[in-house]
Protein backbone atom coordinates (compact mmCIF):
# COMPACT_ATOMS: atom_id res chain seq x y z
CA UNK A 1 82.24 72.33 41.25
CA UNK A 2 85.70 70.34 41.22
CA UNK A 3 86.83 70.34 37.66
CA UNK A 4 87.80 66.44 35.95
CA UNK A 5 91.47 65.86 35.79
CA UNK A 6 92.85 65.89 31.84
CA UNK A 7 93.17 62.44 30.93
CA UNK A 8 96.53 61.50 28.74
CA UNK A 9 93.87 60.57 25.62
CA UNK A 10 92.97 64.36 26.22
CA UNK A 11 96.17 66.07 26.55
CA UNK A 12 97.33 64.20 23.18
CA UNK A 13 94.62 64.94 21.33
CA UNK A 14 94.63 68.79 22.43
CA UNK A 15 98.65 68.72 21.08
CA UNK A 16 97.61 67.02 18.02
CA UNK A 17 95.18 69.55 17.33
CA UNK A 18 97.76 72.91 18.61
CA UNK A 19 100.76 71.07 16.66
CA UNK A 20 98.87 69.87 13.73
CA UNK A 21 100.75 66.26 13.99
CA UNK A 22 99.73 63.18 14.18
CA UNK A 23 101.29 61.71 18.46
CA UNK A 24 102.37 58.72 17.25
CA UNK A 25 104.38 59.72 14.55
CA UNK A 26 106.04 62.55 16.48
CA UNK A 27 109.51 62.34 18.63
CA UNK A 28 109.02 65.17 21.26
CA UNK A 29 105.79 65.29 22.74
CA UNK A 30 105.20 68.15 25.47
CA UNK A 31 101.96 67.78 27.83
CA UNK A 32 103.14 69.74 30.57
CA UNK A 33 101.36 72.31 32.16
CA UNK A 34 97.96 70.90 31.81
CA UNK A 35 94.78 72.14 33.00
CA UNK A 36 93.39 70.92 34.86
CA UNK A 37 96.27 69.28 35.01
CA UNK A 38 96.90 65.05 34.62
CA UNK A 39 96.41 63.24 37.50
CA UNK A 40 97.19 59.29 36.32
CA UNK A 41 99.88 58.35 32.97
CA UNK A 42 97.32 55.56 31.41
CA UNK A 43 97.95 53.37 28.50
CA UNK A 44 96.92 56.21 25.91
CA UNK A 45 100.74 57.03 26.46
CA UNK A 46 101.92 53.57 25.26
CA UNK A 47 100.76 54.47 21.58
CA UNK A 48 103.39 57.01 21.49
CA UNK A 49 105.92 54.58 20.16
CA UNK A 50 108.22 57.40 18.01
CA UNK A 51 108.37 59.52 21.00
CA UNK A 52 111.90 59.83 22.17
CA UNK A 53 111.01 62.91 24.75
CA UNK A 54 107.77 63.16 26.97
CA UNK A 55 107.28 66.04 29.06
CA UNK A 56 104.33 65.31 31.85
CA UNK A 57 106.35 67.44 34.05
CA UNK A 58 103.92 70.43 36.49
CA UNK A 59 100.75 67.55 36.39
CA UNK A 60 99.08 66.08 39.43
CA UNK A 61 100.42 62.58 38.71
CA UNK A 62 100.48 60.47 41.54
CA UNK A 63 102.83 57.37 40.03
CA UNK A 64 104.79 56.06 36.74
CA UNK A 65 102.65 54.13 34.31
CA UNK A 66 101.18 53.53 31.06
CA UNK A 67 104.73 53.71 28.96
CA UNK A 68 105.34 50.15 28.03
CA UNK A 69 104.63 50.64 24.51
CA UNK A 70 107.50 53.71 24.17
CA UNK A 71 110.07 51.72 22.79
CA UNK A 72 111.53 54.65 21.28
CA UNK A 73 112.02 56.78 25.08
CA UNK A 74 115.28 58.27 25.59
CA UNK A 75 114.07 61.44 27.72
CA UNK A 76 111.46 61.70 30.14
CA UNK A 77 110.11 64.91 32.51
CA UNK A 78 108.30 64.10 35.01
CA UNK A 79 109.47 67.24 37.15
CA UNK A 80 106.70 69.34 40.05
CA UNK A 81 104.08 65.82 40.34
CA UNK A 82 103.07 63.92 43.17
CA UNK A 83 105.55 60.92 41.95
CA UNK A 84 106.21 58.74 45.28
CA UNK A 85 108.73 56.30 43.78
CA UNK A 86 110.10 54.76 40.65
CA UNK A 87 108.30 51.51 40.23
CA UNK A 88 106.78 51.35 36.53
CA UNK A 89 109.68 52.81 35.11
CA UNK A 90 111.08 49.41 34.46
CA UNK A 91 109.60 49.26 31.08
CA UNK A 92 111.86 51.63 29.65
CA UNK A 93 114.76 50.36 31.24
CA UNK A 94 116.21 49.54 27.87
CA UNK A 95 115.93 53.07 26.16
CA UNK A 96 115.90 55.67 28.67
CA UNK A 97 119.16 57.83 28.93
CA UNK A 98 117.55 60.77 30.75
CA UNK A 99 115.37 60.93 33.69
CA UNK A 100 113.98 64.69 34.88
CA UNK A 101 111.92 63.59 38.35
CA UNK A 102 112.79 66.91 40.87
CA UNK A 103 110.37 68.40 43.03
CA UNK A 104 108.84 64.51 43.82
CA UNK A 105 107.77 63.76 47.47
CA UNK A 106 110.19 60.97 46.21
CA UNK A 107 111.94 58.80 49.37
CA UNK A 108 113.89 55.68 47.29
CA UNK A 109 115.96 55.33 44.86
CA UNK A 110 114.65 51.47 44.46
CA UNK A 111 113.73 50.44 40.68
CA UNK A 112 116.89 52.43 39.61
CA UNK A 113 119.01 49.58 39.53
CA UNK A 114 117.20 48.29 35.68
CA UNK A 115 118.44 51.20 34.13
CA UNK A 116 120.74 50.08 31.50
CA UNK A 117 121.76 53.25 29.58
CA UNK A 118 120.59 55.90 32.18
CA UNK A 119 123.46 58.80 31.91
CA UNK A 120 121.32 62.01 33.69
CA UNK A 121 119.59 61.37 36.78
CA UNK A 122 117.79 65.04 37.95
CA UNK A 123 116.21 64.50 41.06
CA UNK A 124 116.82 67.46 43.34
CA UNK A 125 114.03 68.23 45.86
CA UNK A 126 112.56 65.15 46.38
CA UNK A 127 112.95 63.30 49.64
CA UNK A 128 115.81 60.30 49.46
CA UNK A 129 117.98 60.15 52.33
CA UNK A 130 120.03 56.58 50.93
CA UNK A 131 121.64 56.95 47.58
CA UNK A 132 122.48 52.83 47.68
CA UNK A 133 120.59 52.23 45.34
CA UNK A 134 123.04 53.69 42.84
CA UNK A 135 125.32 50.83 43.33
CA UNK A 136 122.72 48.07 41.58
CA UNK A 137 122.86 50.23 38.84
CA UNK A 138 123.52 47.57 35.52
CA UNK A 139 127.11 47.22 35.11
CA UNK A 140 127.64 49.78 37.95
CA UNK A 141 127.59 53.70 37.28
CA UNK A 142 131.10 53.51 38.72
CA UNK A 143 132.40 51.57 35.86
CA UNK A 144 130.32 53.02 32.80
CA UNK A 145 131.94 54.32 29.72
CA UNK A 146 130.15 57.49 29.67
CA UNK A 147 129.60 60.05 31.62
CA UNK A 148 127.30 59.54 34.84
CA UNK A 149 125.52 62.78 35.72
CA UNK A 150 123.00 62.76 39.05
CA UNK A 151 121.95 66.26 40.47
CA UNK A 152 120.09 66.67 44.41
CA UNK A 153 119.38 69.62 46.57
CA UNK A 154 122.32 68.44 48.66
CA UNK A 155 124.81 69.07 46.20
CA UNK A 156 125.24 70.80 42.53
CA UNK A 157 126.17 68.86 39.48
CA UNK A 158 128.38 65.83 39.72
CA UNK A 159 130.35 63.79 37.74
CA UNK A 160 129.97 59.98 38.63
């Protein structure tokens, strides 16, 4: 008998109940590691609007969704899925400063470009051949006042 994925609904409410917090109040919320393990980010994530780091990371999570409502996201893990590209993480364009996405079967960079205050790209093991995509970054990574940090299998860490 094939066991149900954990749904995100699930996986909160099982850290509510091991953290005794309330999700939506809280600012690092960890659902890694779940068994069985997610399969699809629904909108159950969008409540989390205090969260400023979500780990979904080691999941069965096919693509990016369900995180409109996390106006708050500065760090998200989404390391060991089954992630094929970036599309849906546009909505947190405006917040997000870290992105943890290694061990993907990821091929493109394309979406990357809408990433306003992106400063750590880790991305190592996935499958992207063209790093264009790095030059539609907003305002150019070349240019930025901070520190750019992007990290791949084909080379350790490096300063933008």
């Amino acid at each position: 008998m094939a066991l149900k994925p954990t749904t995100c609904k699930e996986a909160i409410a099982r850290w509510e109940k091991e953290k005794e917090e309330v999700a939506t109040e809280a600012k690092v919320i960890e659902l890694q590691f779940q068994w069985p393990p997610i399969e699809k980010m629904d909108g159950a994530l969008s409540t989390l609007v205090n969260c400023e780091k979500l780990s979904l990371s080691s999941n069965m999570i096919d693509k990016i969704a369900g995180i409109a409502g996390m106006r708050s996201l500065k760090i998200l893990s989404l390391g060991r899925n089954y992630i094929k590209s970036l599309a849906g993480i546009e909505t947190v364009a405006e917040t997000l400063e870290e992105l943890w996405i290694s061990y993907n079967p990821i091929d493109k960079l394309r979406g990357i470009g809408v990433m306003k205050n992106l400063r750590v790209l880790y991305i190592s093991n996935n499958l992207i051949k063209e790093w264009v995509e790095f030059n539609r970054l907003q305002g150019g990574w070349k240019s930025s006042r901070r520190d750019w940090v992007a990290i791949d299998s084909r080379c350790d860490w490096i300063k933008l």
